[in-house]
C-alpha atoms as a PDB file:
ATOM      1  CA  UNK A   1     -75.488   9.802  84.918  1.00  0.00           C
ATOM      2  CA  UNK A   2     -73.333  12.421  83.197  1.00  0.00           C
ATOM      3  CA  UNK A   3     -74.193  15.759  84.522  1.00  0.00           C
ATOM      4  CA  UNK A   4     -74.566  19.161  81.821  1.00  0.00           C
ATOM      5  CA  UNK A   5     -72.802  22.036  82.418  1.00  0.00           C
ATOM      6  CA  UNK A   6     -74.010  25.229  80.932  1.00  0.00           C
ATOM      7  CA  UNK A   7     -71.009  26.371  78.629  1.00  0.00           C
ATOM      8  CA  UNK A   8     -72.504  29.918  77.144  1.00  0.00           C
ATOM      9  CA  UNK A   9     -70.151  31.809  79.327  1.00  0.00           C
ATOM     10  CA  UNK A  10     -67.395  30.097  78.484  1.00  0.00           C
ATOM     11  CA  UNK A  11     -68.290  30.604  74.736  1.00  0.00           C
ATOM     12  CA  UNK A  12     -68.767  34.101  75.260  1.00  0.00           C
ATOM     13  CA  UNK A  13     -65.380  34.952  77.072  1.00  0.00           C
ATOM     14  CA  UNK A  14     -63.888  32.853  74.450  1.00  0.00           C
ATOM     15  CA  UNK A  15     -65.454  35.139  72.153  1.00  0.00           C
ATOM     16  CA  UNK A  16     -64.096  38.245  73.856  1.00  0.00           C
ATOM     17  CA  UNK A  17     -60.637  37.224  74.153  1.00  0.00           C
ATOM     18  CA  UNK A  18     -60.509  36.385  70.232  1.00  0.00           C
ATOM     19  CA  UNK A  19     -62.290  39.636  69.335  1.00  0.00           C
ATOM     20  CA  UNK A  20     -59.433  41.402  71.527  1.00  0.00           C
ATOM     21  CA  UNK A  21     -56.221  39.448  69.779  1.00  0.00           C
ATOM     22  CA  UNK A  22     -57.817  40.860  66.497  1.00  0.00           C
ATOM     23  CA  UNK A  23     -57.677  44.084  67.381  1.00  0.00           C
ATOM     24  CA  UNK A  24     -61.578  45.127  68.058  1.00  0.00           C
ATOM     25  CA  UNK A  25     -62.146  48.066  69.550  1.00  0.00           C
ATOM     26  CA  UNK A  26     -64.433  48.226  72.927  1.00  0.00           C
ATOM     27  CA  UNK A  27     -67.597  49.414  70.861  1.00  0.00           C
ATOM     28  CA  UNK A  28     -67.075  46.840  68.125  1.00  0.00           C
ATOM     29  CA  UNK A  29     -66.601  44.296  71.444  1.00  0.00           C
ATOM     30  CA  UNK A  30     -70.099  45.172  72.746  1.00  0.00           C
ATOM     31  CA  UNK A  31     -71.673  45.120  69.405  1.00  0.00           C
ATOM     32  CA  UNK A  32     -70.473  41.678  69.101  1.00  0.00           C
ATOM     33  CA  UNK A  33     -71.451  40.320  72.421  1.00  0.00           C
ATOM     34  CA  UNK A  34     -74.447  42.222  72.309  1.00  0.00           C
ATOM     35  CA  UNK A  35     -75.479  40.350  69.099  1.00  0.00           C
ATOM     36  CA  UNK A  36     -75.617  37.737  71.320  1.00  0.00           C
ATOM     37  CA  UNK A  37     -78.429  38.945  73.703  1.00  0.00           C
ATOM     38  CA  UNK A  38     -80.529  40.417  70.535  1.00  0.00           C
ATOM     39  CA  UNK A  39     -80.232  38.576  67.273  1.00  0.00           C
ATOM     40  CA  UNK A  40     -81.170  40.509  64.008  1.00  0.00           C
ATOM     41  CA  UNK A  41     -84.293  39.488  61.969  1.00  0.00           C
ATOM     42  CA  UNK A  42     -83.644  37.585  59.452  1.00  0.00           C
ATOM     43  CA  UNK A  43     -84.139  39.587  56.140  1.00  0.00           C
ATOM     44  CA  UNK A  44     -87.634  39.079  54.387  1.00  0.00           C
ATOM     45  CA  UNK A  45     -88.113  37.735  51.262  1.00  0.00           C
ATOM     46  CA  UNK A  46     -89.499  39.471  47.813  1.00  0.00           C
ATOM     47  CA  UNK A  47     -92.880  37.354  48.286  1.00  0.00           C
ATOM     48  CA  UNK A  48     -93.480  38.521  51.951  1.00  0.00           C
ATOM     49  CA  UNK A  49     -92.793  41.540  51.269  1.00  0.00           C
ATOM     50  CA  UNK A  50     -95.271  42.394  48.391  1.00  0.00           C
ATOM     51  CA  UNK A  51     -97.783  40.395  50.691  1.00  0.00           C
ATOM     52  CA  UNK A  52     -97.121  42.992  52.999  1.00  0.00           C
ATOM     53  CA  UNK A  53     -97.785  45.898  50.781  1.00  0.00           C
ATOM     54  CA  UNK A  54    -100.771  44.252  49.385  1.00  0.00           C
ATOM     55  CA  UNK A  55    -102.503  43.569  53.114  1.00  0.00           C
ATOM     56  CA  UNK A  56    -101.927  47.303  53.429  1.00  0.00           C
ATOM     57  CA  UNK A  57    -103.858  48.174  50.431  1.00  0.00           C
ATOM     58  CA  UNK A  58    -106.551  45.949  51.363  1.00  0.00           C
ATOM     59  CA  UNK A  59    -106.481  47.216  54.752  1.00  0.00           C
ATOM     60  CA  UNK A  60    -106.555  51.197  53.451  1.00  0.00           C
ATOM     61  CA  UNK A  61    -109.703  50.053  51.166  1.00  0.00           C
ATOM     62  CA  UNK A  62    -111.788  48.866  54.484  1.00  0.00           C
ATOM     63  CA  UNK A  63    -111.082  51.611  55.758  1.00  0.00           C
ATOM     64  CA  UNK A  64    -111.972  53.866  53.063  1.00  0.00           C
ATOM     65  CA  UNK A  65    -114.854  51.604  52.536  1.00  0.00           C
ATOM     66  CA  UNK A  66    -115.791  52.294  56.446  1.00  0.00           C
ATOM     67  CA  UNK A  67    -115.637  55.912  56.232  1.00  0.00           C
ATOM     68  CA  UNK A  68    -117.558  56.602  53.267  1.00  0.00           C
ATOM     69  CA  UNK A  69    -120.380  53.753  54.091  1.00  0.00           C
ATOM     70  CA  UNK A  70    -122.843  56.404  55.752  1.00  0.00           C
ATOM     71  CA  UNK A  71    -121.965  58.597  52.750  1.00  0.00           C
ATOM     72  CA  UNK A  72    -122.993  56.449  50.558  1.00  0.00           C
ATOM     73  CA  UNK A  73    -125.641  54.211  51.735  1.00  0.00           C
ATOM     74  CA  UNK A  74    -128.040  57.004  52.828  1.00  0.00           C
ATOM     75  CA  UNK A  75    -129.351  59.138  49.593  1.00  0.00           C
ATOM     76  CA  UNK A  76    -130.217  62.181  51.769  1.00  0.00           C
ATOM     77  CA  UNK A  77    -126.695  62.604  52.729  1.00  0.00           C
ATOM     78  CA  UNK A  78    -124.841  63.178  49.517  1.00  0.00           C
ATOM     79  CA  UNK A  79    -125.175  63.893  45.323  1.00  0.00           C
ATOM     80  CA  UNK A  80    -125.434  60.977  43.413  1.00  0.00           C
ATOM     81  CA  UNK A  81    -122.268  62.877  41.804  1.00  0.00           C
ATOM     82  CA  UNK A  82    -120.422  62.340  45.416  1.00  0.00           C
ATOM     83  CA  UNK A  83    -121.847  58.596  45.512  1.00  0.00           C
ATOM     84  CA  UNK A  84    -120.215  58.177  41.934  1.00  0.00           C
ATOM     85  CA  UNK A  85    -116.872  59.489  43.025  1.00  0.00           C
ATOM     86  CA  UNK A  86    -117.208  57.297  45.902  1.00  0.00           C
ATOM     87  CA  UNK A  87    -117.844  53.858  43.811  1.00  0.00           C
ATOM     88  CA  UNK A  88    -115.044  54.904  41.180  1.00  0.00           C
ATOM     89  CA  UNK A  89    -112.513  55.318  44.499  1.00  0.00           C
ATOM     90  CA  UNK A  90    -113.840  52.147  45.626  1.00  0.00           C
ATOM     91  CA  UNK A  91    -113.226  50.610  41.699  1.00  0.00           C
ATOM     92  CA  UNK A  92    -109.575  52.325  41.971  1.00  0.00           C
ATOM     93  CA  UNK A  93    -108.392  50.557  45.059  1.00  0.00           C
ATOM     94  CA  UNK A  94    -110.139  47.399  43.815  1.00  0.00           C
ATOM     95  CA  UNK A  95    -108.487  47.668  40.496  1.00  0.00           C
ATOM     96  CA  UNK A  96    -105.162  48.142  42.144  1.00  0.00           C
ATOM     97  CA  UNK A  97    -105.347  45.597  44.956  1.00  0.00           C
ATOM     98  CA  UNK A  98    -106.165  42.922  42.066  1.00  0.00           C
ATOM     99  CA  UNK A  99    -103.025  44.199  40.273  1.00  0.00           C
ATOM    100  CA  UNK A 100    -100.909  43.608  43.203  1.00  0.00           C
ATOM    101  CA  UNK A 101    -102.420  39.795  44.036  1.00  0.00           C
ATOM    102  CA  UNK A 102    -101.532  38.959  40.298  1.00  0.00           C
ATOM    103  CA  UNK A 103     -98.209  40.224  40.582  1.00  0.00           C
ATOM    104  CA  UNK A 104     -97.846  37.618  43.906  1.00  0.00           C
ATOM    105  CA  UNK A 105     -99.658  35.204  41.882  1.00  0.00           C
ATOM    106  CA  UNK A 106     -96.830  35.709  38.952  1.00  0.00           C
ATOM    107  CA  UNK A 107     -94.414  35.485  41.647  1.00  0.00           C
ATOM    108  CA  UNK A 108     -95.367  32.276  42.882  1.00  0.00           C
ATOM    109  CA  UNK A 109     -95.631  30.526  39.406  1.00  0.00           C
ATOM    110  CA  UNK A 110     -92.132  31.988  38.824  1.00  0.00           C
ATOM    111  CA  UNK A 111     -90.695  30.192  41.799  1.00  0.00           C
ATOM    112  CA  UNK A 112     -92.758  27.334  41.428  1.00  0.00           C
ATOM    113  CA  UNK A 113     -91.733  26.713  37.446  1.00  0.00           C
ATOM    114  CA  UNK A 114     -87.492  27.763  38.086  1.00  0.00           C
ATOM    115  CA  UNK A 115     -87.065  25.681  41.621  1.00  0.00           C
ATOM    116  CA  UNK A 116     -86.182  29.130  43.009  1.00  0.00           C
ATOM    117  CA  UNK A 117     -87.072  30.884  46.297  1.00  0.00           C
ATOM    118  CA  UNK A 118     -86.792  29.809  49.748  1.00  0.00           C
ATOM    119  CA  UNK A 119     -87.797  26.882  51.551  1.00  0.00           C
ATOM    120  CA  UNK A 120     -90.193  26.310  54.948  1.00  0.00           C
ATOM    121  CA  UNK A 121     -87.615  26.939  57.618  1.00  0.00           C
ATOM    122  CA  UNK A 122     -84.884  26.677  55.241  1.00  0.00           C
ATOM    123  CA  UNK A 123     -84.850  23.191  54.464  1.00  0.00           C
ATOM    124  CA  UNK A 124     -83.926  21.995  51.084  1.00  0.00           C
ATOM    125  CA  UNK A 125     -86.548  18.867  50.877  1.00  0.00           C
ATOM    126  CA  UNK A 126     -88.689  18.808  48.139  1.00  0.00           C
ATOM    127  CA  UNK A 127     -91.963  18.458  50.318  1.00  0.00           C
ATOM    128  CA  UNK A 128     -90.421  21.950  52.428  1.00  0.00           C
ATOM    129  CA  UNK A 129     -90.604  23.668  49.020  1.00  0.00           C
ATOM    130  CA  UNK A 130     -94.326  22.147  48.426  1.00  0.00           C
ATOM    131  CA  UNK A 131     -95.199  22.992  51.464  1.00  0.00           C
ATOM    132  CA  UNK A 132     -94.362  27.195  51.079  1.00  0.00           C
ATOM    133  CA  UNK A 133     -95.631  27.068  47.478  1.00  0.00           C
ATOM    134  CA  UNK A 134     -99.056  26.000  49.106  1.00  0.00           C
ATOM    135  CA  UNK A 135     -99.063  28.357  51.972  1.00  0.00           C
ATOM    136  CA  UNK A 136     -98.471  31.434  49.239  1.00  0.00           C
ATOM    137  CA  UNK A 137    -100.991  30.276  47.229  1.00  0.00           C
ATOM    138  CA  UNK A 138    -103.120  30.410  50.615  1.00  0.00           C
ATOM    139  CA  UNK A 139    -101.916  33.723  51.420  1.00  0.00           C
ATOM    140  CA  UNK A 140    -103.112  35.112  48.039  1.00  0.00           C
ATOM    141  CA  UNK A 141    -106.319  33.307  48.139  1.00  0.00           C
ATOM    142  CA  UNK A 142    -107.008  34.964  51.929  1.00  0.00           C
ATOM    143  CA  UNK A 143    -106.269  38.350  50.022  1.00  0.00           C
ATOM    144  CA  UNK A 144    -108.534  37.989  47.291  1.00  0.00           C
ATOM    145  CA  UNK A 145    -111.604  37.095  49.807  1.00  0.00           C
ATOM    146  CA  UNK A 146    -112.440  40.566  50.937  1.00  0.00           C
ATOM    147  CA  UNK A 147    -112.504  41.746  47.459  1.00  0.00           C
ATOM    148  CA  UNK A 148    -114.932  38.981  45.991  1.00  0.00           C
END
């Protein structure tokens, strides 16, 4: 039986040696082999993103929603002029977190209609493609619940 021998080390001082004969300086040398120990994220895409920004607006509505629930709910506690500055807030944020779900609903019929985007783990099968069209479309329907 053929027994494995961990190379890495090898790999790295191969690495080193190279990185001298071209001249790298000894901060460029530990950026490099440091790159090994911590890899960089890779970079997000326009779709994750904008889901990102629209969770957050969601997120600052319940919590606007929270603070102002006491306000509202009880008559004794404020005008009805305060409760109807409180429901058009409430009508802003909605209007705006809508605005944002189309826009990733737009998005995802874009990529859908062109072939474009990215694939699930970067695989170029059709069924990888199908398979991140349908989880977007899941994201945006998981967004849209809380404002039902």
């Amino acid at each position: 039986m053929a027994r494995v021998r961990d190379r890495t080390e090898d790999f790295k001082e191969a690495v080193r040696v190279a990185a001298l004969s071209h001249g790298y300086t000894e901060a460029q040398l530990a950026a490099l082999m440091s790159s090994f120990i911590i890899r960089k994220p890779s970079p997000k895409s326009p779709f994750t993103n904008a889901a990102i920004k629209t969770l957050q607006s969601i997120r600052e509505l319940e919590r606007f929603i929270v603070k102002h629930r006491r306000d509202y709910v009880d008559l004794h506690r404020s005008t009805e002029q305060e409760r109807d500055n409180i429901e058009h807030e409430v009508g802003v944020f909605v209007k705006a977190c809508k605005e944002q779900i189309d826009i990733l609903k737009n998005r995802i019929h874009k990529e859908e209609k062109n072939g474009s985007g990215k694939t699930w783990l970067g695989t170029r099968d059709e069924s990888s493609r199908v398979d991140l069209i349908a989880h977007q479309h899941g994201v945006v329907w998981l967004f849209s619940l809380p404002l039902l």
